[in-house]
N, C-alpha and C. Protein backbone atom coordinates (compact mmCIF):
# COMPACT_ATOMS: atom_id res chain seq x y z
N UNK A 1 28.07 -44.68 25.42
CA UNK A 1 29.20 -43.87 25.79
C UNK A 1 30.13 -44.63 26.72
N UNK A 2 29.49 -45.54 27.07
CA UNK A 2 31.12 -46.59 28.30
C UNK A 2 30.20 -47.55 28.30
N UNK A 3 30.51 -48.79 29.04
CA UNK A 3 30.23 -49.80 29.65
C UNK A 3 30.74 -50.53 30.71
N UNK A 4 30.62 -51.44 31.41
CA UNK A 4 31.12 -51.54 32.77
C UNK A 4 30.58 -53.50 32.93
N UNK A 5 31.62 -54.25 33.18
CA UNK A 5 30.96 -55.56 33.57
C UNK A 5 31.14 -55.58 35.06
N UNK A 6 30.17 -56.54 35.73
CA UNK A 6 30.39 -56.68 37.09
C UNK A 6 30.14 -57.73 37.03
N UNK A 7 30.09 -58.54 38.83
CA UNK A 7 29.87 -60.17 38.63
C UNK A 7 28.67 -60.34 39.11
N UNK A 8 27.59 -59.32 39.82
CA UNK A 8 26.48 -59.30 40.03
C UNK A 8 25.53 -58.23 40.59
N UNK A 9 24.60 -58.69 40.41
CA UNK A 9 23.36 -57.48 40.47
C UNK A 9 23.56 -56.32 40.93
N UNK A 10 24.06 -57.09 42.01
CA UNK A 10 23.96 -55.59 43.67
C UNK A 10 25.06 -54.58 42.88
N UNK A 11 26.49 -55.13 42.07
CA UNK A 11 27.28 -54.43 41.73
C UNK A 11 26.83 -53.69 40.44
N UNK A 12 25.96 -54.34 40.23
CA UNK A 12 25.13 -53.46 38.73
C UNK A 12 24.23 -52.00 38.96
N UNK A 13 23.79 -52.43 40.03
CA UNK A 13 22.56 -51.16 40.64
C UNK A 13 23.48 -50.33 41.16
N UNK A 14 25.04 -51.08 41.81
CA UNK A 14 26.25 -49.58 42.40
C UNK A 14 26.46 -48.90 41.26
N UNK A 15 26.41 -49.31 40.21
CA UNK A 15 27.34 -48.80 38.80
C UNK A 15 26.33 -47.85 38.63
N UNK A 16 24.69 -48.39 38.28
CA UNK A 16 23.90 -47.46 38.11
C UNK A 16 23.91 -46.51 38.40
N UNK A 17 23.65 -46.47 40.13
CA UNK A 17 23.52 -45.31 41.14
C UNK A 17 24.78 -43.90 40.62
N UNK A 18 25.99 -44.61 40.40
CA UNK A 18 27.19 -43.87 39.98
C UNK A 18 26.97 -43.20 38.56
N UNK A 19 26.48 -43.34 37.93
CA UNK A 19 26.07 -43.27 36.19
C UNK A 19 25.23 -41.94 36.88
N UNK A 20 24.37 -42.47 37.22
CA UNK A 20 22.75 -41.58 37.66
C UNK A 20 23.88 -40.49 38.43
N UNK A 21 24.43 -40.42 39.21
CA UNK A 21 24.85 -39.43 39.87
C UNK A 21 25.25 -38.45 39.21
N UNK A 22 26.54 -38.94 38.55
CA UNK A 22 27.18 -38.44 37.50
C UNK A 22 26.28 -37.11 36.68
N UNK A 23 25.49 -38.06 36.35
CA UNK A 23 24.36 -37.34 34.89
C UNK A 23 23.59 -36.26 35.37
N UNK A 24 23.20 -36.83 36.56
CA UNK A 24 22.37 -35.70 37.55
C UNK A 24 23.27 -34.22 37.98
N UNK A 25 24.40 -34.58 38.14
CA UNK A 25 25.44 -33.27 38.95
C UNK A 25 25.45 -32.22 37.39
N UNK A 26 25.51 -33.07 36.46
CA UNK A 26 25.45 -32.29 34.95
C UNK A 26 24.57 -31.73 34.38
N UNK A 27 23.21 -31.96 34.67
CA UNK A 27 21.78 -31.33 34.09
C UNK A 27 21.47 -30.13 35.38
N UNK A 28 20.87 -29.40 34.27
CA UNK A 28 20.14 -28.07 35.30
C UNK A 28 19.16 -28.69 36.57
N UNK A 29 18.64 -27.97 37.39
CA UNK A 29 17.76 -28.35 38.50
C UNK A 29 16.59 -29.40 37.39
N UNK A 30 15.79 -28.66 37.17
CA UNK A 30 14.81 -29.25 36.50
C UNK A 30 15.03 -30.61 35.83
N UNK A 31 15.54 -30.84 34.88
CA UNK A 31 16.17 -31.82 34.29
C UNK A 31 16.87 -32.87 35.18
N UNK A 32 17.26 -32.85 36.08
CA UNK A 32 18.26 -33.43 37.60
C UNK A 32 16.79 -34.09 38.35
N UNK A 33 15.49 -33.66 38.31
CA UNK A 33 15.18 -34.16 39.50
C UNK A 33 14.80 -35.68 39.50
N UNK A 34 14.15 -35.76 38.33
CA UNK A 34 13.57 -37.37 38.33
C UNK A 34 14.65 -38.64 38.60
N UNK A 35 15.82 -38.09 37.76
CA UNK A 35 17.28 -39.03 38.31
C UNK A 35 17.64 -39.26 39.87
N UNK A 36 17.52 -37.52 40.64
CA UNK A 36 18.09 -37.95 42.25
C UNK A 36 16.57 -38.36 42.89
N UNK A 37 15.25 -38.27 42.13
CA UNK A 37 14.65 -38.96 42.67
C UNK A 37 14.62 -39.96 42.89
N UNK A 38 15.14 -41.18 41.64
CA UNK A 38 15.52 -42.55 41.28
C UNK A 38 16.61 -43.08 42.79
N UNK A 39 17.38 -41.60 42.49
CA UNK A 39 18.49 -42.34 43.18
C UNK A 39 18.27 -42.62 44.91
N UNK A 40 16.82 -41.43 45.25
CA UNK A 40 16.69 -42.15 46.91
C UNK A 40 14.98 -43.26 46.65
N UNK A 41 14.85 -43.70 45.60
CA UNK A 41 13.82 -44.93 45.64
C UNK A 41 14.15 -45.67 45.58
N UNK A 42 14.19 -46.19 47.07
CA UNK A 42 15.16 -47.84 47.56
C UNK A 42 14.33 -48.87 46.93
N UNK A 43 12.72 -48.45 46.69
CA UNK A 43 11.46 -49.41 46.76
C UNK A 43 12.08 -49.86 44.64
N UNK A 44 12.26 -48.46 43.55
CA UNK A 44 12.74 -48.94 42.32
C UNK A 44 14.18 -49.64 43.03
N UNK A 45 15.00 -49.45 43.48
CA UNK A 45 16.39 -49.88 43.67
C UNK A 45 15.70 -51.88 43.57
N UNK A 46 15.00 -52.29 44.21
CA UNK A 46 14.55 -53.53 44.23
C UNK A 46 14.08 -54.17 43.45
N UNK A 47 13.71 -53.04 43.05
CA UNK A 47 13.28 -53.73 41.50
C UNK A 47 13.73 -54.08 40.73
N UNK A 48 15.01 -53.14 40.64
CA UNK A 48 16.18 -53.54 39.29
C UNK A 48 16.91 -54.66 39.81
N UNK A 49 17.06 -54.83 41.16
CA UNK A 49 17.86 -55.78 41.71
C UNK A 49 16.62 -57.21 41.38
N UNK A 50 15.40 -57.34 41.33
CA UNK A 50 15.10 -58.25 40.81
C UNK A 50 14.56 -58.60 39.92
N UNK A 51 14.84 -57.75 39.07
CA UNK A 51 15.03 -57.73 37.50
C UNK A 51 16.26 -58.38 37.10
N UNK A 52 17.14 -57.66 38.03
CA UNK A 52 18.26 -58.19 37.28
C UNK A 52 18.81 -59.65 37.92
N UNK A 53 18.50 -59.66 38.69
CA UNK A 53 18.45 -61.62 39.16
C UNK A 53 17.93 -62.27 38.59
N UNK A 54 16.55 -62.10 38.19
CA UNK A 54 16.03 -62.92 37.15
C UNK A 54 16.57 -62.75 36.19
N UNK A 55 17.60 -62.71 35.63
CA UNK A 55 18.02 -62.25 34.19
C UNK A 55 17.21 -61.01 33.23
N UNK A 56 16.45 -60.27 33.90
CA UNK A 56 15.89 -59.28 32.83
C UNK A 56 16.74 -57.90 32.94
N UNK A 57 16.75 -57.02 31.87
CA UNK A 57 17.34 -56.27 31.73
C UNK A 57 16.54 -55.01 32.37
N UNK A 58 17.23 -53.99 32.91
CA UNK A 58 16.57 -52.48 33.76
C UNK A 58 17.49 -51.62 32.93
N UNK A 59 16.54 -50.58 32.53
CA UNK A 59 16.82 -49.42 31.72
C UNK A 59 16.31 -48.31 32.79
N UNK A 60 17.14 -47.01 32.73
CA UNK A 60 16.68 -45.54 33.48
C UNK A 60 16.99 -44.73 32.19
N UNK A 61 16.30 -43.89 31.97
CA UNK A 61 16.54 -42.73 31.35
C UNK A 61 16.14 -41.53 32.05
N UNK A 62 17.45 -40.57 31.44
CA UNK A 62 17.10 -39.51 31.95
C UNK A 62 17.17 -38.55 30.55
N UNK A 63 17.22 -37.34 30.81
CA UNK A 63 17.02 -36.15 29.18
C UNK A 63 16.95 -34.91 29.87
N UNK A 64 17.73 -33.70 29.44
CA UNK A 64 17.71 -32.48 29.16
C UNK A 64 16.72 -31.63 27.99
N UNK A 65 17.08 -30.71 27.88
CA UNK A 65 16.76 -30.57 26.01
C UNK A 65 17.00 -30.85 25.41
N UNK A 66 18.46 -31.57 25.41
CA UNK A 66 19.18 -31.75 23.68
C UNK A 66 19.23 -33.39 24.04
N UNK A 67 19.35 -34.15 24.86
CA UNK A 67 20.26 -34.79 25.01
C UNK A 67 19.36 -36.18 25.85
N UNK A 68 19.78 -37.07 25.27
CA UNK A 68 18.66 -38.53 26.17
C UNK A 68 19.90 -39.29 26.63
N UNK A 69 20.20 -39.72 27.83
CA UNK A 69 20.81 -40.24 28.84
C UNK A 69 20.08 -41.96 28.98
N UNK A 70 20.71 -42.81 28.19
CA UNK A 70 19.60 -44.22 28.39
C UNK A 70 20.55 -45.11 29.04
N UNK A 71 20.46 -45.09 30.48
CA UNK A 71 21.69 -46.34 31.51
C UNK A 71 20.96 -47.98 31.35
N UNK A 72 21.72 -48.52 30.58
CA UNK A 72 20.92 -50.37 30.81
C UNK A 72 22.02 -51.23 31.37
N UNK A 73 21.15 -52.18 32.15
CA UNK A 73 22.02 -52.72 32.63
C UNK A 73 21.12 -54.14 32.33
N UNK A 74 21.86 -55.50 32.17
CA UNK A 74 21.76 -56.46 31.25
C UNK A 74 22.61 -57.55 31.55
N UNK A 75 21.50 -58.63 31.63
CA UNK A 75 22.81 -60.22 32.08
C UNK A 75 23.60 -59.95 30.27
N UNK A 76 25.17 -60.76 30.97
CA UNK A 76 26.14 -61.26 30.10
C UNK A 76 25.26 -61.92 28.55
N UNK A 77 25.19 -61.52 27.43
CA UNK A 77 24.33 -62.19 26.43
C UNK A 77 23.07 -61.84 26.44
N UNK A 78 22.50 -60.79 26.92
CA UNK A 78 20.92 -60.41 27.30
C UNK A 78 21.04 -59.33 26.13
N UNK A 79 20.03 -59.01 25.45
CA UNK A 79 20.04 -57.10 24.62
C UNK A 79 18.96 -56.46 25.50
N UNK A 80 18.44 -56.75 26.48
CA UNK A 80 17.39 -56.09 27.09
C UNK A 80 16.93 -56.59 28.43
């Protein structure tokens, strides 16, 4: 549904956090929590940040009933 380039990591995990927000303000309580949980786990936040330094790709998903929410974020030329 969009995409977004940045010039590095830290700006990749901001984009995330913003995506995740987004998605979260839109799903019912239930459906919302595992996302704003994501969004105060500084300990995953590090992870993606060194994931994504090493060149590996970090995926979050989130889902309602109808609907699967899949945020990746990915070096320049990476599919995963």
């Amino acid at each position: 549904m969009g995409s977004h380039d940045t010039t590095s990591p830290r700006l990749a995990l901001r984009w995330l956090r913003k995506r995740t927000r987004h998605i979260t303000d839109q799903l019912d309580a239930a459906y919302a929590q595992p996302g704003l949980h994501w969004l105060t786990d500084e300990t995953e936040h590090e992870r993606a940040l060194t994931y994504m330094t090493e060149g590996t790709g970090y995926q979050l998903t989130l889902y309602d009933e109808n609907t699967r929410y899949v945020l990746v974020v990915h070096p320049t030329g990476a599919t995963s």
